[in-house]
Protein backbone atom coordinates (compact mmCIF):
# COMPACT_ATOMS: atom_id res chain seq x y z
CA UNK A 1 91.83 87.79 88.17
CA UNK A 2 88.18 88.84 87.84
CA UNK A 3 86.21 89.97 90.48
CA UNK A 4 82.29 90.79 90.52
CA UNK A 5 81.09 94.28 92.68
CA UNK A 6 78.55 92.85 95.00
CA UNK A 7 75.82 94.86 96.95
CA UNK A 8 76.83 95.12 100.73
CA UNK A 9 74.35 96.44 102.74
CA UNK A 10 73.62 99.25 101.38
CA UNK A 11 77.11 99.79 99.63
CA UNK A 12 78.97 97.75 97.22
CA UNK A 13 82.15 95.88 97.90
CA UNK A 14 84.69 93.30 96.42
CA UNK A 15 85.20 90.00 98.38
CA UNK A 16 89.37 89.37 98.47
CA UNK A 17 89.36 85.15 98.66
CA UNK A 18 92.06 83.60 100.88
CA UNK A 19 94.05 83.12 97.73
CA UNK A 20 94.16 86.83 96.35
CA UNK A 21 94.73 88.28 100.44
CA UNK A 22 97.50 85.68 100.05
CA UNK A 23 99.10 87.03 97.24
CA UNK A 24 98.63 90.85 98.49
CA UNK A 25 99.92 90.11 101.95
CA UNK A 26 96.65 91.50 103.24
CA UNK A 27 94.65 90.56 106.09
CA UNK A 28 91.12 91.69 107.77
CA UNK A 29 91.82 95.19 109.14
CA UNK A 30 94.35 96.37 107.13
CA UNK A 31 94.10 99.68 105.37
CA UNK A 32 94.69 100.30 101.80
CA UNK A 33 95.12 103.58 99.93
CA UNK A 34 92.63 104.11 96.93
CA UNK A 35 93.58 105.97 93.76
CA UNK A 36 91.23 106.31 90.56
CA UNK A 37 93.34 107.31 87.56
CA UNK A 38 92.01 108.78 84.39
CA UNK A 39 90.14 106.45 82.40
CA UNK A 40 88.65 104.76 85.49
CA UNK A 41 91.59 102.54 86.84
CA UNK A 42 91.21 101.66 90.44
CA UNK A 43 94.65 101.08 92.36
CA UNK A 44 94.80 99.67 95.67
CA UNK A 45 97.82 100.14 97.41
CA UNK A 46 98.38 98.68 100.82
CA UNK A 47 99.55 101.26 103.86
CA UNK A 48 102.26 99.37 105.79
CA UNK A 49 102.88 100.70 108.89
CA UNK A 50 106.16 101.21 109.82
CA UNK A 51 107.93 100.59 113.45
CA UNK A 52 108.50 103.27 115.41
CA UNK A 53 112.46 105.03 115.76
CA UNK A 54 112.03 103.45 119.77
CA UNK A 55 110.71 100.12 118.78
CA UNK A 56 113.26 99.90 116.23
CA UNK A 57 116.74 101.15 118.89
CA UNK A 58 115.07 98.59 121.35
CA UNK A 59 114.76 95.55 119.12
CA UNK A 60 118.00 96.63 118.12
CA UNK A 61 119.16 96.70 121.65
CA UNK A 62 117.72 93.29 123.02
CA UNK A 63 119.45 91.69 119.90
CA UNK A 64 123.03 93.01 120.91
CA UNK A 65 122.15 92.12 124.42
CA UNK A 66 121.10 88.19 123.50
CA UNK A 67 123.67 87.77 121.02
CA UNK A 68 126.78 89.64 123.30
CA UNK A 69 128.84 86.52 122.87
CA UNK A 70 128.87 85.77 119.79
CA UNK A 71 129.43 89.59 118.22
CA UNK A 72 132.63 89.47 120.67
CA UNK A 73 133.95 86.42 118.89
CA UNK A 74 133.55 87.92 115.44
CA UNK A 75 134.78 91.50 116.62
């Protein structure tokens, strides 16, 4: 895919079309992580955020709690 470095402002940017943030997974807001390798190579990587340890014991939590039932059948 080719892109073209437009003038924004008074920076440049790259415009990501609804077809290349669907491919990425990326969306207005997120944050990516820039690296420039020898030889000028520009690599974007996306920074996923991950769910907090709590979030993660809760979710973990409600989902024993809604499916009580059915885990006792297949105990």
């Amino acid at each position: 895919m080719i892109k073209t470095i437009r003038k924004m402002g008074n920076s440049q940017g790259l415009i990501f079309d609804q077809a290349l943030c669907e491919l990425t997974g990326l969306k207005v807001g997120d944050q990516v992580n820039v690296v420039v390798r020898e030889g000028g190579t520009v690599m974007l990587t996306p920074i996923r955020r991950q769910a907090s340890p709590e979030t993660v014991s809760g979710t973990i939590r409600q989902t024993v709690a809604d499916y009580a039932n059915t885990l006792k059948k297949l105990a």
